[in-house]
C-alpha atoms as a PDB file:
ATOM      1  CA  UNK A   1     -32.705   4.803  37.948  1.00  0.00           C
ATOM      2  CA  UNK A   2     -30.617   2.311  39.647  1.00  0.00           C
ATOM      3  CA  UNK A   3     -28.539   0.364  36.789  1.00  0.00           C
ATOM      4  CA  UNK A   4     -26.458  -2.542  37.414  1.00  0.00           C
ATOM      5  CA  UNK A   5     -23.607  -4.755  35.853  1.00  0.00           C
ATOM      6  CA  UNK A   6     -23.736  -9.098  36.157  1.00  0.00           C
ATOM      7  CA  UNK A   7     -19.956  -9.477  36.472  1.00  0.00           C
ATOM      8  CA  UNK A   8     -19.836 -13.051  34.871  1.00  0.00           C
ATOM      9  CA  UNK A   9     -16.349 -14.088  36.541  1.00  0.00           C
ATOM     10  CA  UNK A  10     -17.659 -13.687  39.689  1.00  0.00           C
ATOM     11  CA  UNK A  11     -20.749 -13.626  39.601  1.00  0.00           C
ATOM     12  CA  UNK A  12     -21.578 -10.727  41.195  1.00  0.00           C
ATOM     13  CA  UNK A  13     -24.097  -8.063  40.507  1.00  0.00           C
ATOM     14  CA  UNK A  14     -22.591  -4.481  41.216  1.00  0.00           C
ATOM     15  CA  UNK A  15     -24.514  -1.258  40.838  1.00  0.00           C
ATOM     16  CA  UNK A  16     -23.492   0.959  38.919  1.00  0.00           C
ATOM     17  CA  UNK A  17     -22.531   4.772  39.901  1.00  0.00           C
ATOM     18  CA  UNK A  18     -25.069   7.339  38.565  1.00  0.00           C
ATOM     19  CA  UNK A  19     -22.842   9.820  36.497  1.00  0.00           C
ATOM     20  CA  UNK A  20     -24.616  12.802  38.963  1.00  0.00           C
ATOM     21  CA  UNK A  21     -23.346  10.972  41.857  1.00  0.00           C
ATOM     22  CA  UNK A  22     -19.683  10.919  40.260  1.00  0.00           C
ATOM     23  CA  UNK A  23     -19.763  14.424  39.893  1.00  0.00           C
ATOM     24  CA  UNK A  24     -21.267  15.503  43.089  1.00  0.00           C
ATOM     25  CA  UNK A  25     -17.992  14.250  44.257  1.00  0.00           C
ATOM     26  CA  UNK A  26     -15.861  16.646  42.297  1.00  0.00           C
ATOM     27  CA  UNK A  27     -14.317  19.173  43.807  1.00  0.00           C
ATOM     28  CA  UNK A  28     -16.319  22.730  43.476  1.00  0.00           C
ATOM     29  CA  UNK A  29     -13.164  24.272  42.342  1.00  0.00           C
ATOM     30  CA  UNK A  30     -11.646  21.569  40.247  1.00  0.00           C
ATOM     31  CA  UNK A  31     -13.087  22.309  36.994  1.00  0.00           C
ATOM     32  CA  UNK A  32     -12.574  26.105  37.300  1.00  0.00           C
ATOM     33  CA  UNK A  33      -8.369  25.723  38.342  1.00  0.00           C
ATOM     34  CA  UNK A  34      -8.554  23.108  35.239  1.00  0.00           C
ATOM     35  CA  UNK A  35      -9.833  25.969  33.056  1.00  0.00           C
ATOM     36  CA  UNK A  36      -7.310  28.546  34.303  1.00  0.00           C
ATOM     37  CA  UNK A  37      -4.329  26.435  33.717  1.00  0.00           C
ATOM     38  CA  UNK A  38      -5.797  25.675  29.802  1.00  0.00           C
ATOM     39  CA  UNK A  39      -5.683  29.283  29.466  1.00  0.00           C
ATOM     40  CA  UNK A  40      -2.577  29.837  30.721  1.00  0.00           C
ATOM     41  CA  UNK A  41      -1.422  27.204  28.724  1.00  0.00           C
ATOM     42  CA  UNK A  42      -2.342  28.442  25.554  1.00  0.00           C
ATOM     43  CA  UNK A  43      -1.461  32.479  26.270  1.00  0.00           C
ATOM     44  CA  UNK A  44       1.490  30.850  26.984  1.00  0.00           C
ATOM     45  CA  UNK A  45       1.868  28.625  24.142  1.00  0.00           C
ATOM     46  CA  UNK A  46       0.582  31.734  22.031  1.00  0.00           C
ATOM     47  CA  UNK A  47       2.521  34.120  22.700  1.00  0.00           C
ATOM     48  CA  UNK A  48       5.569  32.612  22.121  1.00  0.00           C
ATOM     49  CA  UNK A  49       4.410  31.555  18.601  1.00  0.00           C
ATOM     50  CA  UNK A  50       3.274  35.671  18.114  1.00  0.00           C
ATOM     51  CA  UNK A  51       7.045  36.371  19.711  1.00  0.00           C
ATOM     52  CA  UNK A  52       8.421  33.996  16.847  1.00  0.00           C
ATOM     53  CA  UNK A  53       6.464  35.332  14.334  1.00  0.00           C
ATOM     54  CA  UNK A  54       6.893  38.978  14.714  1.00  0.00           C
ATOM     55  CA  UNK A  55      10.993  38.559  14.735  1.00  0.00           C
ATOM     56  CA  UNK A  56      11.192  35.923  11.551  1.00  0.00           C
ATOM     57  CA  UNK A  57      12.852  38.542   9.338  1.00  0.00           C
ATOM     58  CA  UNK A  58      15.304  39.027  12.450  1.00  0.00           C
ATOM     59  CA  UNK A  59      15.601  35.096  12.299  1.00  0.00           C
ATOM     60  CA  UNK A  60      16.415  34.989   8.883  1.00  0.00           C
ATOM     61  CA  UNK A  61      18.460  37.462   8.838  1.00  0.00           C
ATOM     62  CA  UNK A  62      20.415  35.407  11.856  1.00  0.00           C
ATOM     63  CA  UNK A  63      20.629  32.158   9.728  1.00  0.00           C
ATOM     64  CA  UNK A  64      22.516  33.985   6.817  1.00  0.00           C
ATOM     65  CA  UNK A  65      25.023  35.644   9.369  1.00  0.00           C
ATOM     66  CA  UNK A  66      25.903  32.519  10.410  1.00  0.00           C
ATOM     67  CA  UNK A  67      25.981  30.573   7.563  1.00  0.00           C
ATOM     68  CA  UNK A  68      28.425  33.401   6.204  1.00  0.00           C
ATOM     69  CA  UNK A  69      30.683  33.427   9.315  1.00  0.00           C
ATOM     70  CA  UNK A  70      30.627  29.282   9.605  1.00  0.00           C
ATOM     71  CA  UNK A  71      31.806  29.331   5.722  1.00  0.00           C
ATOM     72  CA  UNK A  72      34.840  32.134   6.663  1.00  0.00           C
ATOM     73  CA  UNK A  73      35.657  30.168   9.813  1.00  0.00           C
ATOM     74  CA  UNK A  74      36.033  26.835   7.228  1.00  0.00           C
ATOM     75  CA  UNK A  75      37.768  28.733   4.840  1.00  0.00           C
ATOM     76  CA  UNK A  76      40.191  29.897   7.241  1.00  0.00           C
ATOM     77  CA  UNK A  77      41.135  26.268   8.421  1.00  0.00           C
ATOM     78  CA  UNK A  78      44.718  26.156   6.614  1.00  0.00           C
ATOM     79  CA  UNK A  79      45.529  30.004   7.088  1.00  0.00           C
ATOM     80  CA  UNK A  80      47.360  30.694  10.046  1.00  0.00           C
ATOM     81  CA  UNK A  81      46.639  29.752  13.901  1.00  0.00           C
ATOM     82  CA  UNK A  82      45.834  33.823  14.516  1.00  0.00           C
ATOM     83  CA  UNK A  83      43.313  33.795  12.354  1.00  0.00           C
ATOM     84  CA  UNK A  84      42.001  30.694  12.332  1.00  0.00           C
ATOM     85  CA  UNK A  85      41.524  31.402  15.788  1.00  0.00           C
ATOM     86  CA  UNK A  86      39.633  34.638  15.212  1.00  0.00           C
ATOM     87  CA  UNK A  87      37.454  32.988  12.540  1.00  0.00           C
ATOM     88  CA  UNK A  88      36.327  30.268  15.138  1.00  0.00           C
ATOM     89  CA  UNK A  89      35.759  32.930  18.015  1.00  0.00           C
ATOM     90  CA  UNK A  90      33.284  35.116  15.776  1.00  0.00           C
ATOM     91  CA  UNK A  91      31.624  31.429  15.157  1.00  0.00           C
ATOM     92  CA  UNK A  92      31.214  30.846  18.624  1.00  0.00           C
ATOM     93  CA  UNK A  93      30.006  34.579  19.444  1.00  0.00           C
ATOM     94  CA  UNK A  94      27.031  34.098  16.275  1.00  0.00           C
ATOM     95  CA  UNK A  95      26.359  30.787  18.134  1.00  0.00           C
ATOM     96  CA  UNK A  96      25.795  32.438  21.295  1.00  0.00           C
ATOM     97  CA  UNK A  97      23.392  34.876  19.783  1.00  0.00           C
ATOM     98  CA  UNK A  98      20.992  32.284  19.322  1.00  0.00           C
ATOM     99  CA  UNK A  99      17.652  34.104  19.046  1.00  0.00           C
ATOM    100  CA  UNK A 100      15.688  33.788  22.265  1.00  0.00           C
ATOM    101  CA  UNK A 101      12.176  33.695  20.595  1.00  0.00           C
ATOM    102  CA  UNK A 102      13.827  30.409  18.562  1.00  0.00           C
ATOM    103  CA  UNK A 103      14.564  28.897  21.147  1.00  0.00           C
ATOM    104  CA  UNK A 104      11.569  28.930  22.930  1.00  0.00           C
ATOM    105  CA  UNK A 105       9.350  28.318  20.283  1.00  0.00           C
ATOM    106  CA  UNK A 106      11.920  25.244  19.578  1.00  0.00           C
ATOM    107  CA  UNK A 107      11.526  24.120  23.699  1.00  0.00           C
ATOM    108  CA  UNK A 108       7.860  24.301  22.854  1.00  0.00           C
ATOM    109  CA  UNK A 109       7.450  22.090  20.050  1.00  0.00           C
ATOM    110  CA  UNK A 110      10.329  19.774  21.175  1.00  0.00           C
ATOM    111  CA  UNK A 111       8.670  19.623  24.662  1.00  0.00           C
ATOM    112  CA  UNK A 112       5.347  18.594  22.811  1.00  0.00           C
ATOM    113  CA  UNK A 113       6.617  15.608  20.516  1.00  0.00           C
ATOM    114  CA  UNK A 114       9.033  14.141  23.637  1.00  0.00           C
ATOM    115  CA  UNK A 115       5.857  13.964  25.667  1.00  0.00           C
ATOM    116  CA  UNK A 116       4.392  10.795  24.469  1.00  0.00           C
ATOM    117  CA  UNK A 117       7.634   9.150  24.134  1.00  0.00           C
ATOM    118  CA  UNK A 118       8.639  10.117  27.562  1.00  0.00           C
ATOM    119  CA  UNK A 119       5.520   8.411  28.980  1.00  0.00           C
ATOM    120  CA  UNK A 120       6.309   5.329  26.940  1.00  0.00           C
ATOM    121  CA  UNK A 121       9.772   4.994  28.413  1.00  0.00           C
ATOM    122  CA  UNK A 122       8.446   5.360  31.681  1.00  0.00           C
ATOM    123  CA  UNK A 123       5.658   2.568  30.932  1.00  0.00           C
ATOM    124  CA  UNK A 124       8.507   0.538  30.219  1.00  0.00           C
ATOM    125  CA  UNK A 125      10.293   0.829  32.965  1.00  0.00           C
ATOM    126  CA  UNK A 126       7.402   0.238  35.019  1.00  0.00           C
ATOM    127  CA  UNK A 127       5.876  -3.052  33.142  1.00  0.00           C
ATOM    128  CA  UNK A 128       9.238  -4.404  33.143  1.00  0.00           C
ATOM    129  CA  UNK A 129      10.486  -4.210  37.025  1.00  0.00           C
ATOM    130  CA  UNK A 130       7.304  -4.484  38.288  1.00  0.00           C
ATOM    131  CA  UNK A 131       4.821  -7.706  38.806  1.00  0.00           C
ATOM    132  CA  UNK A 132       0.979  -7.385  36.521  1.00  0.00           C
ATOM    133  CA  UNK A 133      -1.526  -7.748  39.006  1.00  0.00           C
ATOM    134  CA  UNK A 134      -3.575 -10.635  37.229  1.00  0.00           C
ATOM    135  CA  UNK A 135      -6.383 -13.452  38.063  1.00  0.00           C
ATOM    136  CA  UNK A 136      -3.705 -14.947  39.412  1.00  0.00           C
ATOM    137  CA  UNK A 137      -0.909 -12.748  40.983  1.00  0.00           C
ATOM    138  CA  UNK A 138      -2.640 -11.061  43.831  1.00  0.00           C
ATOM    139  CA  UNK A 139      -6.316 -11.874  42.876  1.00  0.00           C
ATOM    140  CA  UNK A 140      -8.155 -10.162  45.896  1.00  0.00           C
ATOM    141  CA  UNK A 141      -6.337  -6.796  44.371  1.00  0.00           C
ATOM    142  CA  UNK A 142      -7.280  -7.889  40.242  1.00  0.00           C
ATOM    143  CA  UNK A 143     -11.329  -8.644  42.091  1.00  0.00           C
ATOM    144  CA  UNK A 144     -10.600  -5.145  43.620  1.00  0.00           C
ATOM    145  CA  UNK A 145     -10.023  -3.350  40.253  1.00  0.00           C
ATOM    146  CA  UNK A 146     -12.531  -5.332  38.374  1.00  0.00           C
ATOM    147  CA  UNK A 147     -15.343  -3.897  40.759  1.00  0.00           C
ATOM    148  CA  UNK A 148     -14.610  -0.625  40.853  1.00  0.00           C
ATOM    149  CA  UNK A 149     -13.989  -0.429  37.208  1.00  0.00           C
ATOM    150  CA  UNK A 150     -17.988  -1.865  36.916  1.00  0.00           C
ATOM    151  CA  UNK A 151     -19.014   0.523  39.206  1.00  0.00           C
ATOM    152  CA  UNK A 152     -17.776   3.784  37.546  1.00  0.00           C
ATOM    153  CA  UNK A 153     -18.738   2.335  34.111  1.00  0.00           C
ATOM    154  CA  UNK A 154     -15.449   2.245  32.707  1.00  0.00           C
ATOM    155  CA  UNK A 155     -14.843   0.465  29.084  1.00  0.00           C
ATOM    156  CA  UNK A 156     -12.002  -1.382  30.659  1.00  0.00           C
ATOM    157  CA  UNK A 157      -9.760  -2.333  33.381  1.00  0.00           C
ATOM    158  CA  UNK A 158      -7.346  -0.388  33.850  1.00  0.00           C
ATOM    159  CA  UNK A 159      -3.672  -2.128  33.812  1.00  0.00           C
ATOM    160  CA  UNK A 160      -2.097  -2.111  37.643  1.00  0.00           C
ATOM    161  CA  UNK A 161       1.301  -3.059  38.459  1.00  0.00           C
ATOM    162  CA  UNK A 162       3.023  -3.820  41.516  1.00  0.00           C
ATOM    163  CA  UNK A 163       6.334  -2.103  41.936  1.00  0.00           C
ATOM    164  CA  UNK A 164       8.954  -2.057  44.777  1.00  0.00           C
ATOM    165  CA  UNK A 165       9.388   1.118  46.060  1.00  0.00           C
ATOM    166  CA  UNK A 166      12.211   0.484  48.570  1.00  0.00           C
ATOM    167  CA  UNK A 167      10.157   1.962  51.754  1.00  0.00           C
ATOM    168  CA  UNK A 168       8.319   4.382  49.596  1.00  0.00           C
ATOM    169  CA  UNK A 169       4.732   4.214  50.473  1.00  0.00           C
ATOM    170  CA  UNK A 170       2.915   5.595  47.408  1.00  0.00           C
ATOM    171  CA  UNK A 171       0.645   4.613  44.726  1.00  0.00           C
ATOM    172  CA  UNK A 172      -0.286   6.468  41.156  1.00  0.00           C
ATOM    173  CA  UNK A 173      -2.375   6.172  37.892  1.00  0.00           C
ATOM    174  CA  UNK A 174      -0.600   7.633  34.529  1.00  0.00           C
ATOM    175  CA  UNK A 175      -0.970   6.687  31.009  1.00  0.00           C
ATOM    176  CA  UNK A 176       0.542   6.363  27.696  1.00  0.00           C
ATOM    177  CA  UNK A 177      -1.158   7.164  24.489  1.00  0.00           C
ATOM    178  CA  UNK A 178      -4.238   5.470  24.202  1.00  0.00           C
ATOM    179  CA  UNK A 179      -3.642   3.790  27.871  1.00  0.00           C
ATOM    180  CA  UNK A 180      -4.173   4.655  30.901  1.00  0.00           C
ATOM    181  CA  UNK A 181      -2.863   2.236  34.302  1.00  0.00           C
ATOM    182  CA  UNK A 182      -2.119   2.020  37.902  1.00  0.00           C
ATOM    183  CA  UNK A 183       1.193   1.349  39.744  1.00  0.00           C
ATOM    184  CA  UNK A 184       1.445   0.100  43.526  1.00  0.00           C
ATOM    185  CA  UNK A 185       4.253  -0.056  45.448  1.00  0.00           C
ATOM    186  CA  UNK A 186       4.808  -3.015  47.646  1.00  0.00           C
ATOM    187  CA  UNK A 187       5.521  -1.050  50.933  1.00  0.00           C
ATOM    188  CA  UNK A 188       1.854   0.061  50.770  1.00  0.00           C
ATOM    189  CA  UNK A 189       0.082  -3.046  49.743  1.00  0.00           C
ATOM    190  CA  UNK A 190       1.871  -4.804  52.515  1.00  0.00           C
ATOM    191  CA  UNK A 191      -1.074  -3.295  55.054  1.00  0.00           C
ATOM    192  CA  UNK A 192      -3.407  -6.047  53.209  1.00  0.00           C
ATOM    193  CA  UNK A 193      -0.728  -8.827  53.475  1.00  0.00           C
ATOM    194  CA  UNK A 194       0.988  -8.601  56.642  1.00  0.00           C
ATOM    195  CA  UNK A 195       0.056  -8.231  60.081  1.00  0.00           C
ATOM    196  CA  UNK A 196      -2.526  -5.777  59.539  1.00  0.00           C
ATOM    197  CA  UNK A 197      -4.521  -7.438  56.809  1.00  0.00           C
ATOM    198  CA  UNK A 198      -5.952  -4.272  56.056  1.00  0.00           C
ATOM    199  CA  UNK A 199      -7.693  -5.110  52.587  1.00  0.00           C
ATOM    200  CA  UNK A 200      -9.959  -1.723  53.352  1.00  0.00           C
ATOM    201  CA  UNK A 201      -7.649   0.195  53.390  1.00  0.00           C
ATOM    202  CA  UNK A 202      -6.269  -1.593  49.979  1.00  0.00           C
ATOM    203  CA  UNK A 203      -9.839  -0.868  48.718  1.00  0.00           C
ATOM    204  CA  UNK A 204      -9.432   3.071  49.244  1.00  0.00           C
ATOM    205  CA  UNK A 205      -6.009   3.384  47.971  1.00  0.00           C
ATOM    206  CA  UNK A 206      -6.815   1.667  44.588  1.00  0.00           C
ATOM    207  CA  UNK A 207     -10.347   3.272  44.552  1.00  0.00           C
ATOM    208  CA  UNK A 208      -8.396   7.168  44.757  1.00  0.00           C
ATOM    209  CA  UNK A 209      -6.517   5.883  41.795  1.00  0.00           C
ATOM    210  CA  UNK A 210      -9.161   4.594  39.994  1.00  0.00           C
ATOM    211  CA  UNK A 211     -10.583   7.835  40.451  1.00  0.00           C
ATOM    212  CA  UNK A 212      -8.088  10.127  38.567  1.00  0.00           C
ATOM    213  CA  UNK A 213      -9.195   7.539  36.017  1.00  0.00           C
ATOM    214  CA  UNK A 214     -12.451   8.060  35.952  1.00  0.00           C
ATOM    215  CA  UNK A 215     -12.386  11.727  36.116  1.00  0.00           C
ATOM    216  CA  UNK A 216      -9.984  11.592  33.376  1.00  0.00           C
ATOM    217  CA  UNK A 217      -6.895  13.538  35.455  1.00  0.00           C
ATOM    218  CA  UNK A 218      -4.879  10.603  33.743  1.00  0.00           C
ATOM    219  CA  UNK A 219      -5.662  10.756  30.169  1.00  0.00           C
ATOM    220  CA  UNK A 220      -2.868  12.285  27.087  1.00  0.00           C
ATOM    221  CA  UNK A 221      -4.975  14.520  25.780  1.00  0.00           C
ATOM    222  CA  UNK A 222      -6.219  16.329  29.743  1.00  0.00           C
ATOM    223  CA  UNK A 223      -2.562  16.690  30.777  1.00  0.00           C
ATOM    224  CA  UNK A 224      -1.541  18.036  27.260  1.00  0.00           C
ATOM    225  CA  UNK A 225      -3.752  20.682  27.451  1.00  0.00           C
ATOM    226  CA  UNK A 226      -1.890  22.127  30.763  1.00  0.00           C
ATOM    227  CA  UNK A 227       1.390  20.584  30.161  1.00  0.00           C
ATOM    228  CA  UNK A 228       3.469  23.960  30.215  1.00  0.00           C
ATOM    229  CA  UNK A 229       0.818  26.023  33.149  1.00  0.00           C
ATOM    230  CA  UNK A 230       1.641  22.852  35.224  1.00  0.00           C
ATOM    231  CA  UNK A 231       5.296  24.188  35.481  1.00  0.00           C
ATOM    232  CA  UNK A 232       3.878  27.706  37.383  1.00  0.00           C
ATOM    233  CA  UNK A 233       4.703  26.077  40.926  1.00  0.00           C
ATOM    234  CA  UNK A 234       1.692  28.060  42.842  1.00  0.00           C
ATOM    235  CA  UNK A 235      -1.271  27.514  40.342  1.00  0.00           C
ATOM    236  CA  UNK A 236      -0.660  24.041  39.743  1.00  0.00           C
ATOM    237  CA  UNK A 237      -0.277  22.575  43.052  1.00  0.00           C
ATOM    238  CA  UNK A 238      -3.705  24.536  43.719  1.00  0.00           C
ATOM    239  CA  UNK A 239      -5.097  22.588  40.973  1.00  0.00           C
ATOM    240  CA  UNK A 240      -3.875  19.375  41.718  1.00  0.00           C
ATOM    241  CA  UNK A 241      -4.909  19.351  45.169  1.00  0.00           C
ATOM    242  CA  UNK A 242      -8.384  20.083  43.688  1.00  0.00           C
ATOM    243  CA  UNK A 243      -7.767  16.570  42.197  1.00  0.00           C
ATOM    244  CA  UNK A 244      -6.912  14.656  45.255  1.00  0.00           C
ATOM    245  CA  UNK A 245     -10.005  15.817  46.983  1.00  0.00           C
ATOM    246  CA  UNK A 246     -11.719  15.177  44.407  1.00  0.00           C
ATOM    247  CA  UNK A 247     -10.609  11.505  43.958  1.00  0.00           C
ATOM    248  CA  UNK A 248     -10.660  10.647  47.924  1.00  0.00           C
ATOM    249  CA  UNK A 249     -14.535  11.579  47.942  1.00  0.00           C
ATOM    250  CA  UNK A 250     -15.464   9.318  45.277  1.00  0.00           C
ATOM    251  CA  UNK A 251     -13.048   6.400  46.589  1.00  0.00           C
ATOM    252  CA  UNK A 252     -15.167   6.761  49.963  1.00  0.00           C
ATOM    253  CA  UNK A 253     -18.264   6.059  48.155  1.00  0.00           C
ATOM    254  CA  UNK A 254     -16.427   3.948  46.021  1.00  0.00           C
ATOM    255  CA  UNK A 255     -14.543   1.719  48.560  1.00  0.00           C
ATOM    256  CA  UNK A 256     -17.278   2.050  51.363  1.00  0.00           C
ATOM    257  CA  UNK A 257     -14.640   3.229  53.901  1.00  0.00           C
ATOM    258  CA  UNK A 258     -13.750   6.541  55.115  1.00  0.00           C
ATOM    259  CA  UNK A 259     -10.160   6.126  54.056  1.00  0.00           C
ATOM    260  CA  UNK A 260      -8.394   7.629  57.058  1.00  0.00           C
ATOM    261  CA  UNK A 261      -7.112   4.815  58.463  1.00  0.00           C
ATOM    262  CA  UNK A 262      -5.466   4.462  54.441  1.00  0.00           C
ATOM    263  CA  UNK A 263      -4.143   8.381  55.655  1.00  0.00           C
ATOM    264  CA  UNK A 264      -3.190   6.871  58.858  1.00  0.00           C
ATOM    265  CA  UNK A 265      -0.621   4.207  57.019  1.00  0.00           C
ATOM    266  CA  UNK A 266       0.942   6.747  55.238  1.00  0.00           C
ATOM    267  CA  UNK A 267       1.627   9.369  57.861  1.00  0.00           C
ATOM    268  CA  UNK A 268       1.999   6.848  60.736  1.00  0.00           C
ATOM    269  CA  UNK A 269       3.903   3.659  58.621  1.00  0.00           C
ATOM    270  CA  UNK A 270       2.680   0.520  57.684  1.00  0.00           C
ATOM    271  CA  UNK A 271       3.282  -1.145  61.015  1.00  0.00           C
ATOM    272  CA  UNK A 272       2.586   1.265  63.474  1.00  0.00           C
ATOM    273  CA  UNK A 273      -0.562   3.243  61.655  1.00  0.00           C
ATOM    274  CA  UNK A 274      -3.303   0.598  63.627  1.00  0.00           C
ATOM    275  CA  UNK A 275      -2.215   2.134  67.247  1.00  0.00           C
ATOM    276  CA  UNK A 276      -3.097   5.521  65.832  1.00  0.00           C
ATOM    277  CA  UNK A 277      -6.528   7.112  67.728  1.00  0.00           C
ATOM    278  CA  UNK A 278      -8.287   8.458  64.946  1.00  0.00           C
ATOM    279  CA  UNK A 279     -10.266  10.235  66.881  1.00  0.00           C
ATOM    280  CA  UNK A 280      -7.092  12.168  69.111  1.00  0.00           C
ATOM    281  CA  UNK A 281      -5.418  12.921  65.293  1.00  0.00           C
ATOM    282  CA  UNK A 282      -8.381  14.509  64.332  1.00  0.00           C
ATOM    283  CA  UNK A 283      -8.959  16.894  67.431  1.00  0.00           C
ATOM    284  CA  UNK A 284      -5.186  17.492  67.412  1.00  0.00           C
ATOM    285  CA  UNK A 285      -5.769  17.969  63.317  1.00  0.00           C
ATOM    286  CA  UNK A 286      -7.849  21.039  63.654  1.00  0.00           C
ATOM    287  CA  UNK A 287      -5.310  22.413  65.707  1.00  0.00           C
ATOM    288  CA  UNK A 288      -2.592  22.316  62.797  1.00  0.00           C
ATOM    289  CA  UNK A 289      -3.025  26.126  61.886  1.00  0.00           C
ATOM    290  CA  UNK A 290      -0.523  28.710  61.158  1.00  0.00           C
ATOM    291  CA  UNK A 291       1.033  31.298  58.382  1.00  0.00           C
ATOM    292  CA  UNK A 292       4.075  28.549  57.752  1.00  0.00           C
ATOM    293  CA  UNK A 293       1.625  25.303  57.790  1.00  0.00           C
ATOM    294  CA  UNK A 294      -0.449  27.457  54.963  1.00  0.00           C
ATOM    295  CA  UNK A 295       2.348  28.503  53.142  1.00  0.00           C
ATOM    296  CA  UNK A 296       3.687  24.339  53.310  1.00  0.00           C
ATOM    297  CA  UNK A 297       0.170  23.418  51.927  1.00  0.00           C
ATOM    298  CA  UNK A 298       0.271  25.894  49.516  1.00  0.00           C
ATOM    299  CA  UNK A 299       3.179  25.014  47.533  1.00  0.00           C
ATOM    300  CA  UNK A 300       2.083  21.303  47.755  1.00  0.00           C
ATOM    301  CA  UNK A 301       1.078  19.060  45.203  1.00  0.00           C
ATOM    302  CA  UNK A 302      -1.429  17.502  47.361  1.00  0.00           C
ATOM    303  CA  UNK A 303      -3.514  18.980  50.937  1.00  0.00           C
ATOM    304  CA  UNK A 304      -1.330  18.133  54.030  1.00  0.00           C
ATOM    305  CA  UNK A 305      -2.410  14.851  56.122  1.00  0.00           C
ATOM    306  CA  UNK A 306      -4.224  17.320  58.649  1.00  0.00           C
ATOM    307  CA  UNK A 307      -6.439  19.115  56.202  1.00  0.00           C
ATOM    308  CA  UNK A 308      -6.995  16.058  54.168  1.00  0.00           C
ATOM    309  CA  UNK A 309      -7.990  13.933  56.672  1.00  0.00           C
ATOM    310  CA  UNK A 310     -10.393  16.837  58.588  1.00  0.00           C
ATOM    311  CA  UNK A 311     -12.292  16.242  54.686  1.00  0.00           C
ATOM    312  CA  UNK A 312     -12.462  13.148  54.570  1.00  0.00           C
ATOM    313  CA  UNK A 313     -13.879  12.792  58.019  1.00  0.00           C
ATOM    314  CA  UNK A 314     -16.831  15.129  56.627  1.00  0.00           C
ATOM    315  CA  UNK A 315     -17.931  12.624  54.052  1.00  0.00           C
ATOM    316  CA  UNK A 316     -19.921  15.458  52.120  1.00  0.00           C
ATOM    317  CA  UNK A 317     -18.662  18.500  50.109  1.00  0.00           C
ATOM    318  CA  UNK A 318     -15.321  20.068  49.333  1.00  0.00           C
ATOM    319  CA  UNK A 319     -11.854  19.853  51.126  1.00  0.00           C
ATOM    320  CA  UNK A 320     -10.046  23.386  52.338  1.00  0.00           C
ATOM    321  CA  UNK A 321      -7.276  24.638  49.780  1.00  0.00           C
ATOM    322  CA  UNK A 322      -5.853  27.236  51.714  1.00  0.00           C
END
């Protein structure tokens, strides 16, 4: 059943996405790398706790050691420089002994409680150098976000912020607790503001973004669940690039456009991306083969240009991995 939204501001009636729709765009493999990497995560996560546990004794016993040689290496503070000196090198050597399994266990936990705070500081770096894309600082972009955000059924908006990324041409969506948002850099929204006046384009890049949104790849609680199997370099970057083919499918259907001129901007440069053939790229595309172009894609957190592009030109189904 078709379902739609009255957006008030505007008013505009947009349909919104059946949920079947949303996940027909999915990546066949996404959900099952997602589960392998929460698996991972907790073995790993696990084990180290069982590691801990089984050498606590061994801990304890550590603690007293070195309570007893920090109290000798005090007590030997006005004796002579010999052995003050020898009382401070058997404090340093006990140091040094640090139990491995505490440690870990301590990089673990620490790791887990800097997380959120670490997102906050970046938040704050990024609301305050960068301009809030509002009703009235870049509204075409704010009218951008509004619709898609009807379309997929969202609660909310999603925060976006413009950022200069000093020729970077990129674009992400993160969060904080309880808040998820969207940064632009300027370099890549110029294609909509310059001499290109590429607003499609625009469209695509914010409706991938939106995407992770939707799909949740930018929520606390999703990327706390993998935090420590997202440092295995292979597995991850398998996983993510699940994500990203994931997300361009739904922005096509999303932003109406096939997104490879979008591709095009960012593997050709802002200026130069509209004297691009498409069509030459792609032929010359499926000739990008080889055992060093697989092993480039494979450590990479996202599918090189030429494979990406080859999927999005398909419109249907999954993008190649490997």
């Amino acid at each position: 059943m078709e379902i739609r939204i009255m957006d008030k501001k505007n008013d505009v009636n947009y349909v919104v996405m059946d949920q079947q729709e949303i996940n027909k765009c999915r990546h066949k493999a996404e959900k099952r790398w997602y589960r392998r990497l929460v698996v991972l995560n907790f073995i790993f996560v696990i084990g180290i706790l069982v590691w801990f546990m089984t050498e606590t004794n061994q801990n304890k016993d550590y603690f007293v050691e070195l309570k007893d040689t920090a109290m000798t290496c005090f007590n030997t503070i006005d004796q002579t420089t010999e052995t003050s000196e020898s009382a401070t090198k058997k404090l340093q050597d006990k140091v040094d002994e640090f139990p491995d399994s505490l440690m870990m266990a301590s990089v673990i936990v620490g790791l887990m409680i800097a997380f959120p705070f670490i997102l906050n500081y970046m938040y704050a770096q990024f609301r305050s150098m960068s301009v809030r894309i509002t009703e009235k600082n870049f509204p075409e972009i704010y009218e951008i976000v509004e619709e898609y955000t009807q379309k997929l059924g969202l609660k909310e908006a999603p925060a976006i912020y413009l950022v200069q990324g000093n020729g970077i041409l990129n674009a992400f969506a993160t969060c904080i607790p309880f808040k998820q948002y969207i940064e632009l850099y300027a370099d890549l929204v110029e294609v909509a503001y310059r001499e290109h006046h590429d607003m499609e384009s625009l469209r695509f890049i914010i409706a991938h973004e939106i995407s992770h949104i939707r799909y949740s790849h930018a929520k606390l609680h999703y990327n706390y669940l993998i935090l420590f199997a997202n440092m295995i370099p292979i597995l991850s970057k398998i996983a993510s690039r699940t994500r990203e083919y994931s997300c361009d499918r739904l922005a096509q259907k999303l932003s109406g456009s096939d997104g490879i001129e979008a591709m095009m901007a960012l593997t050709a440069g802002i200026h130069l991306y509209k004297n691009v053939d498409k069509a030459d790229y792609i032929e010359n595309a499926k000739k990008v083969k080889g055992f060093f172009v697989w092993c480039y894609n494979l450590g990479a957190s996202h599918p090189v240009t030429s494979k990406r592009v080859l999927a999005l030109e398909m419109k249907e189904g999954s993008g190649k991995l490997y």
